[in-house]
N, C-alpha and C. Protein backbone atom coordinates (compact mmCIF):
# COMPACT_ATOMS: atom_id res chain seq x y z
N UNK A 1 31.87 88.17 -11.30
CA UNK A 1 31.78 87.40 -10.08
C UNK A 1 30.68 86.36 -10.26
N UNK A 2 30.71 85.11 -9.42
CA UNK A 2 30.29 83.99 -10.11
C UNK A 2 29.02 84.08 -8.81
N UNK A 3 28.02 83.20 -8.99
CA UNK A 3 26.92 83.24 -7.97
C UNK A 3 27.61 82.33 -6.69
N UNK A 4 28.18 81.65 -7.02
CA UNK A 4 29.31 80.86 -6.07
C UNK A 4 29.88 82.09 -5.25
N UNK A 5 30.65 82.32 -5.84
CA UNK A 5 31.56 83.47 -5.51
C UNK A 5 30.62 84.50 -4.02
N UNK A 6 29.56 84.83 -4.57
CA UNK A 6 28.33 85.74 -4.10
C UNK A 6 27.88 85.26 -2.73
N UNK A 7 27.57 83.60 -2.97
CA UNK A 7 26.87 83.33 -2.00
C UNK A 7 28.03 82.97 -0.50
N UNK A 8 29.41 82.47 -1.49
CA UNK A 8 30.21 82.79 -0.41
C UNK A 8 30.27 84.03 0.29
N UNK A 9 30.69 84.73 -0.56
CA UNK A 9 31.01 86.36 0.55
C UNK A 9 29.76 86.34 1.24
N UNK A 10 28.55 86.34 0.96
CA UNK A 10 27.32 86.61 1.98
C UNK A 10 27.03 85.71 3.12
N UNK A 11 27.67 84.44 2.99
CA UNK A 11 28.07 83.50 4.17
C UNK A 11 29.08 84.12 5.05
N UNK A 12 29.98 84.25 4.67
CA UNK A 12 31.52 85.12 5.11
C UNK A 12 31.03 86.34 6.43
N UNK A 13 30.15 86.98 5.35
CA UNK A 13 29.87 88.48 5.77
C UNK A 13 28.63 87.99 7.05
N UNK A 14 27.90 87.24 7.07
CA UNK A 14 27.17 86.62 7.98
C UNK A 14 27.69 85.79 9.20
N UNK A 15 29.12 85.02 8.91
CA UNK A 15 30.10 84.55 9.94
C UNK A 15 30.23 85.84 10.99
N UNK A 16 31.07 86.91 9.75
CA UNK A 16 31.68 87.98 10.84
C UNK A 16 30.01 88.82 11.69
N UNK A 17 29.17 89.09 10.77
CA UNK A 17 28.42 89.60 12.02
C UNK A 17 28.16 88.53 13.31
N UNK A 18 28.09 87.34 12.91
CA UNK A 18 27.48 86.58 14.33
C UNK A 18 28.76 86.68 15.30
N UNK A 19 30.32 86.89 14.96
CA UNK A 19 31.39 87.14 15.86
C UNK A 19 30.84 88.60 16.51
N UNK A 20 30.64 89.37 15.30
CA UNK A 20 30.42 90.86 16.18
C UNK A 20 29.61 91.03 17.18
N UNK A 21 28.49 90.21 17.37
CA UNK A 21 27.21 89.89 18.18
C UNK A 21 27.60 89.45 19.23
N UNK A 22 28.53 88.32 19.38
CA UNK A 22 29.51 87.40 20.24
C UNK A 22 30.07 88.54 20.54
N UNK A 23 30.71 89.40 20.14
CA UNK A 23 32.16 90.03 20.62
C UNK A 23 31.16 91.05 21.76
N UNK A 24 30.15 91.84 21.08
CA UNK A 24 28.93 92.88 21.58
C UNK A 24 28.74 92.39 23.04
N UNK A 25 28.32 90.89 22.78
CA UNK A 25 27.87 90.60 24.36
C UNK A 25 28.98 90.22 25.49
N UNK A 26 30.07 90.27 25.37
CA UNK A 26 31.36 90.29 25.95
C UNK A 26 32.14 91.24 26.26
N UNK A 27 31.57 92.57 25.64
CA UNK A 27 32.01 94.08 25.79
C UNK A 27 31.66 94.58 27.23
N UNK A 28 32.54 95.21 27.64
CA UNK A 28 32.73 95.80 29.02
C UNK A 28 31.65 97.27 28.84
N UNK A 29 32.37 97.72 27.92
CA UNK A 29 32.09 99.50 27.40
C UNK A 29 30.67 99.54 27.12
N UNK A 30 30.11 100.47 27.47
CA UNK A 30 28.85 100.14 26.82
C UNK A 30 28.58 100.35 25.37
N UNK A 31 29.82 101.66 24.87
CA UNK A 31 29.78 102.34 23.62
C UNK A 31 30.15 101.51 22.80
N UNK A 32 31.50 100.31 22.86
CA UNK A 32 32.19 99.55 22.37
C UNK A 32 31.00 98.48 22.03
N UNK A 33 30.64 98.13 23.10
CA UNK A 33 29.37 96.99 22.98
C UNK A 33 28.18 97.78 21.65
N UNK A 34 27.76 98.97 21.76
CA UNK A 34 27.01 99.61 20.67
C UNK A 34 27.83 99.90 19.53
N UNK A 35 28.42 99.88 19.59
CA UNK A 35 29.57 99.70 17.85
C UNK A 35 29.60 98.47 17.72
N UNK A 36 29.62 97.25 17.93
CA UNK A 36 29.82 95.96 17.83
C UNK A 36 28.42 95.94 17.23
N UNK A 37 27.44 96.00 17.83
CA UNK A 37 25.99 95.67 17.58
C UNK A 37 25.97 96.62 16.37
N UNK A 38 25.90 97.73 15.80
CA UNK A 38 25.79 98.26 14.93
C UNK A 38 26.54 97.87 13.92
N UNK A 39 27.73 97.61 14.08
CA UNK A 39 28.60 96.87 12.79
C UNK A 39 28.11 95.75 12.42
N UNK A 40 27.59 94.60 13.36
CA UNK A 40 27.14 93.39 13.23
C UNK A 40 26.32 93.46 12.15
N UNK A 41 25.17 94.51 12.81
CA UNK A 41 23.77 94.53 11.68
C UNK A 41 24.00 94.85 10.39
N UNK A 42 24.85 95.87 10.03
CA UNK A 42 25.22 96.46 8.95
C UNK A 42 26.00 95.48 8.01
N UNK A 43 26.50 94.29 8.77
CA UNK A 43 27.24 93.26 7.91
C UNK A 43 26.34 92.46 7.64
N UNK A 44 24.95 92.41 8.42
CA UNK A 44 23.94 91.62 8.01
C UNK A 44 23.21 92.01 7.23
N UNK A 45 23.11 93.14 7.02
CA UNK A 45 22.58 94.43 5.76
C UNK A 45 22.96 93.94 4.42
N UNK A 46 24.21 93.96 4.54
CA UNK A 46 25.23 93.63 3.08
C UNK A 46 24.89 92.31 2.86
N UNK A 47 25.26 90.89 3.66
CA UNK A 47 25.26 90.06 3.42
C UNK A 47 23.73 89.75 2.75
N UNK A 48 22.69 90.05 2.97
CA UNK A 48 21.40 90.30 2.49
C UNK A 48 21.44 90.71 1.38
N UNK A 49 21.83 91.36 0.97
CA UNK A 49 22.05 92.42 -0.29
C UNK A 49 22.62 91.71 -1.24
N UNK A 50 23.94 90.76 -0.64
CA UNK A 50 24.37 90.57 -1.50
C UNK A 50 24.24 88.93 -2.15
N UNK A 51 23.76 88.61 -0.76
CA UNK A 51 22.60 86.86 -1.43
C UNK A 51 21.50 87.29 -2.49
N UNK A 52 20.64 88.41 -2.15
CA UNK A 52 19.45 89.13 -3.20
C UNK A 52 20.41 89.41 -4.59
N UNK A 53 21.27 89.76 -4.56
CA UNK A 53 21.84 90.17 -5.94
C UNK A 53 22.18 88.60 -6.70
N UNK A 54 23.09 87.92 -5.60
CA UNK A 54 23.55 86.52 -6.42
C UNK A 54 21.99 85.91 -6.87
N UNK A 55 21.14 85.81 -6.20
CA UNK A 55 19.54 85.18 -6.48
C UNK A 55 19.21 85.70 -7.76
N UNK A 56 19.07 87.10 -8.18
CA UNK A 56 18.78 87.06 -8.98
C UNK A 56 19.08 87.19 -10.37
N UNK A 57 19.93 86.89 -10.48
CA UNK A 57 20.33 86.40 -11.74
C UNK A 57 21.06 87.48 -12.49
N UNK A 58 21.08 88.91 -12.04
CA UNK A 58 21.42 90.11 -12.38
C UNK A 58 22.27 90.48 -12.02
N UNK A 59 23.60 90.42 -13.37
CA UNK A 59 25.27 90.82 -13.04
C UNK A 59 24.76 92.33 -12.74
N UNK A 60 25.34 93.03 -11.35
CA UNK A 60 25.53 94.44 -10.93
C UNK A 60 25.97 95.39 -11.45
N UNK A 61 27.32 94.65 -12.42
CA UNK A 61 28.49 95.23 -13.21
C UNK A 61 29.63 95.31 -12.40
């Protein structure tokens, strides 16, 4: 996978949490609204993870 490649998906993965955030504050449920917010972050987790990996220069395998 190319650092291109990388920094896309971690853009991608950063799109969908800011929808999940959007979707969170539009939730009726309160539980639904706390799964939204928790998925959000967790895609912001990865997307982090996975800009730090493309940065540094180090194929994962």
């Amino acid at each position: 996978m190319s650092v291109a490649d990388e920094s896309g998906r971690a853009r991608q993965m950063r799109e969908k949490a800011q929808e999940m955030h959007q979707a969170a504050e539009r939730a009726q449920d309160p539980e639904e609204r706390q799964r939204l917010k928790d998925k959000a972050r967790r895609l912001e987790e990865q997307s982090k993870h996975e800009k730090d990996l493309g940065s540094s220069g180090i194929d994962p395998m």
